[in-house]
N, C-alpha and C. Protein backbone atom coordinates (compact mmCIF):
# COMPACT_ATOMS: atom_id res chain seq x y z
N UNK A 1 19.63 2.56 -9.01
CA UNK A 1 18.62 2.10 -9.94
C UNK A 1 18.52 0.58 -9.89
N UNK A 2 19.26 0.13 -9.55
CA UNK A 2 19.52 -1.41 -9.43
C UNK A 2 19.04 -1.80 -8.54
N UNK A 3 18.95 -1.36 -7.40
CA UNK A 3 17.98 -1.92 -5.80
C UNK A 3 16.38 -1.34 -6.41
N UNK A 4 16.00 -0.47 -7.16
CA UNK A 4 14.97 -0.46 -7.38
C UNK A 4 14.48 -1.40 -8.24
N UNK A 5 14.88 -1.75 -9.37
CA UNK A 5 14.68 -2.75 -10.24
C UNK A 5 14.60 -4.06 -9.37
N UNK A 6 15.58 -3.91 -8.62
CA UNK A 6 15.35 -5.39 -8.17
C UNK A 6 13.95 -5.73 -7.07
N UNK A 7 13.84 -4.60 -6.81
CA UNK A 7 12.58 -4.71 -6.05
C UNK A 7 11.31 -4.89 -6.51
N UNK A 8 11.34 -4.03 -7.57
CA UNK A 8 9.96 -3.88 -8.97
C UNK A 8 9.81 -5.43 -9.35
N UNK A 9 10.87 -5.80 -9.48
CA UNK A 9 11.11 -7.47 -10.44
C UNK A 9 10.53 -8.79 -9.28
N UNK A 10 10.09 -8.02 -8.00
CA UNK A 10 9.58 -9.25 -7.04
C UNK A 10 7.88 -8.84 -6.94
N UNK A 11 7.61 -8.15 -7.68
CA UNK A 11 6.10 -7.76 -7.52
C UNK A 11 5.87 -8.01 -9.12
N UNK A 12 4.49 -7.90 -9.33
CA UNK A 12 3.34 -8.30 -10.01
C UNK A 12 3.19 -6.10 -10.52
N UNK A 13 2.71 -6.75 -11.90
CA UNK A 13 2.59 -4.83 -12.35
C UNK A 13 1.41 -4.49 -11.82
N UNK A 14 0.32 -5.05 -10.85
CA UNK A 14 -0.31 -4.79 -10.41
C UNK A 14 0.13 -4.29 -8.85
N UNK A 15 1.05 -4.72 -7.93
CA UNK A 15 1.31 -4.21 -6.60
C UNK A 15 2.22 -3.16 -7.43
N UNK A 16 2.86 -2.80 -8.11
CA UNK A 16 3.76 -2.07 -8.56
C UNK A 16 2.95 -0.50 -8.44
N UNK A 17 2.09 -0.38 -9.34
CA UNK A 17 0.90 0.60 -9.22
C UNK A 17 0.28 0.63 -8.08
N UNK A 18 0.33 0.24 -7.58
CA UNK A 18 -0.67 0.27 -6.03
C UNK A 18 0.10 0.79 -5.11
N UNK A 19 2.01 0.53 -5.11
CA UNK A 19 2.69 1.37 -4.35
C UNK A 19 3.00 2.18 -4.64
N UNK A 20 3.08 2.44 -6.35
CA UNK A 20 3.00 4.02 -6.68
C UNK A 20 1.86 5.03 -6.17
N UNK A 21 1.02 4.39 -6.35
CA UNK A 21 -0.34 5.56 -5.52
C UNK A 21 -0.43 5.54 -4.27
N UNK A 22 0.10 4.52 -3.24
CA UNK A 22 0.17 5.07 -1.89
C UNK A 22 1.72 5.94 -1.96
N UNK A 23 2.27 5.75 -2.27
CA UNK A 23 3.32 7.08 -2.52
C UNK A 23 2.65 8.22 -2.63
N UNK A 24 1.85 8.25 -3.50
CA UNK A 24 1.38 9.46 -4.57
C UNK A 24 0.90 10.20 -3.02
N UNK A 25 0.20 9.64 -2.10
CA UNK A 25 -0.78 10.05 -1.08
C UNK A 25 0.46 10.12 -0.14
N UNK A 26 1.50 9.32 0.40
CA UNK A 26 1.55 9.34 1.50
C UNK A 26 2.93 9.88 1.83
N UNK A 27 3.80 10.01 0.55
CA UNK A 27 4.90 10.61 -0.06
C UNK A 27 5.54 11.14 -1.32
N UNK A 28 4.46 12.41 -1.66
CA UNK A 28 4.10 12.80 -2.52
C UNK A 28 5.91 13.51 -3.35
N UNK A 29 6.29 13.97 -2.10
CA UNK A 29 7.56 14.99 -2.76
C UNK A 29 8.93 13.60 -3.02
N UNK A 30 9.00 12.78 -2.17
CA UNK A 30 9.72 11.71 -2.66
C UNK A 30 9.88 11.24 -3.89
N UNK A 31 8.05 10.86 -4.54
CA UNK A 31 7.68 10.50 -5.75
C UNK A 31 8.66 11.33 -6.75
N UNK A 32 8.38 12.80 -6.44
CA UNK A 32 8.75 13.34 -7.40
C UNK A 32 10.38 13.52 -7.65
N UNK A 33 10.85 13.00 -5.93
CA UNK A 33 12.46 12.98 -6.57
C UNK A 33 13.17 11.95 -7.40
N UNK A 34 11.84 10.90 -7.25
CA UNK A 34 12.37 9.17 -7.81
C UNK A 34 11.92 9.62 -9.22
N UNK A 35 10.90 10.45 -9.31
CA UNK A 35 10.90 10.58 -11.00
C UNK A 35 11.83 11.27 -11.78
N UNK A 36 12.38 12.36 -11.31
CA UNK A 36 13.38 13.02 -11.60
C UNK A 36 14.96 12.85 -11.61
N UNK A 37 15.00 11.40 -10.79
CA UNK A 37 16.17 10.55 -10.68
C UNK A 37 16.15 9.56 -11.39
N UNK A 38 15.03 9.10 -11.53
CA UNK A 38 15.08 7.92 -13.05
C UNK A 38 13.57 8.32 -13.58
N UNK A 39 14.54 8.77 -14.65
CA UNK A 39 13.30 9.13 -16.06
C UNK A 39 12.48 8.35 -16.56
N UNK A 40 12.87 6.51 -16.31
CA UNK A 40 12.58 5.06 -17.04
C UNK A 40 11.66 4.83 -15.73
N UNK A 41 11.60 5.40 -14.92
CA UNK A 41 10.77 4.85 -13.47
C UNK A 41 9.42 3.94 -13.88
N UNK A 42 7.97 5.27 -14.56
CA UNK A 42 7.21 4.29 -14.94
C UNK A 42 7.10 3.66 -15.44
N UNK A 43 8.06 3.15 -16.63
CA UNK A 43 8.11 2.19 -17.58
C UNK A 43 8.87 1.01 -16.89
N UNK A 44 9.31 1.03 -16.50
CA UNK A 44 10.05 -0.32 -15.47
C UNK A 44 8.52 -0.92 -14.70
N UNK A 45 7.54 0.07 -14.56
CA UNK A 45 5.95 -0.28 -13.75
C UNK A 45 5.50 -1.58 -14.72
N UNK A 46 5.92 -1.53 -16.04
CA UNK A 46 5.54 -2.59 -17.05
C UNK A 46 5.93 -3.92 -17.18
N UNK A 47 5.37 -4.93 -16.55
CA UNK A 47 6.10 -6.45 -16.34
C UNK A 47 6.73 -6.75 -17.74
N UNK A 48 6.05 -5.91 -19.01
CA UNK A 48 6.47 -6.15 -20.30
C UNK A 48 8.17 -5.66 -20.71
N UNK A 49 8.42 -4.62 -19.55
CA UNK A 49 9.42 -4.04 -19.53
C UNK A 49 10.71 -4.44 -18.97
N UNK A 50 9.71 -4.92 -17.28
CA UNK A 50 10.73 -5.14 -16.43
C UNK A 50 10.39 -6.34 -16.15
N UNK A 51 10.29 -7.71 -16.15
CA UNK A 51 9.84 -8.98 -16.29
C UNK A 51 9.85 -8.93 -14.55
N UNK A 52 8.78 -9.60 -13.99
CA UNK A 52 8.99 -10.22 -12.60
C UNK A 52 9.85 -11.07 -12.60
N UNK A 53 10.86 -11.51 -11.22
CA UNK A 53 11.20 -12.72 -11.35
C UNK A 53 10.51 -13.71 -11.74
N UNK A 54 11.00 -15.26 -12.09
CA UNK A 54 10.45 -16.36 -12.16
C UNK A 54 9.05 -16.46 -12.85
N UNK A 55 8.42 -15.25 -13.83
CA UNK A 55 7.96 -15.45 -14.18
C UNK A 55 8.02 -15.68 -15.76
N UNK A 56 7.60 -16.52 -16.42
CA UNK A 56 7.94 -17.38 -17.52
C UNK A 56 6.75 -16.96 -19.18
């Protein structure tokens, strides 16, 4: 969960959503194991949630 966060936290909640939906299309059954492996997944999608780095 921690390599994901840390990855979420270098994007904008806008690329965040945008790689969720090429998932959605291009690795659909994955999606569904990352949702089922972290329950907090889309809410971490929320910069309100999960702050980008360096952003202030």
């Amino acid at each position: 969960m921690d390599a994901i966060k840390g990855i979420l936290k270098r994007w904008t909640g806008d690329l965040r959503w945008e790689v969720v939906l090429e998932l959605e299309a291009i690795a659909a059954n994955e999606l569904r194991n990352l949702e089922q492996s972290v329950p907090d997944f889309y809410q971490w999608l929320d910069e309100e949630v999960l702050p980008m780095e360096g952003a202030s």
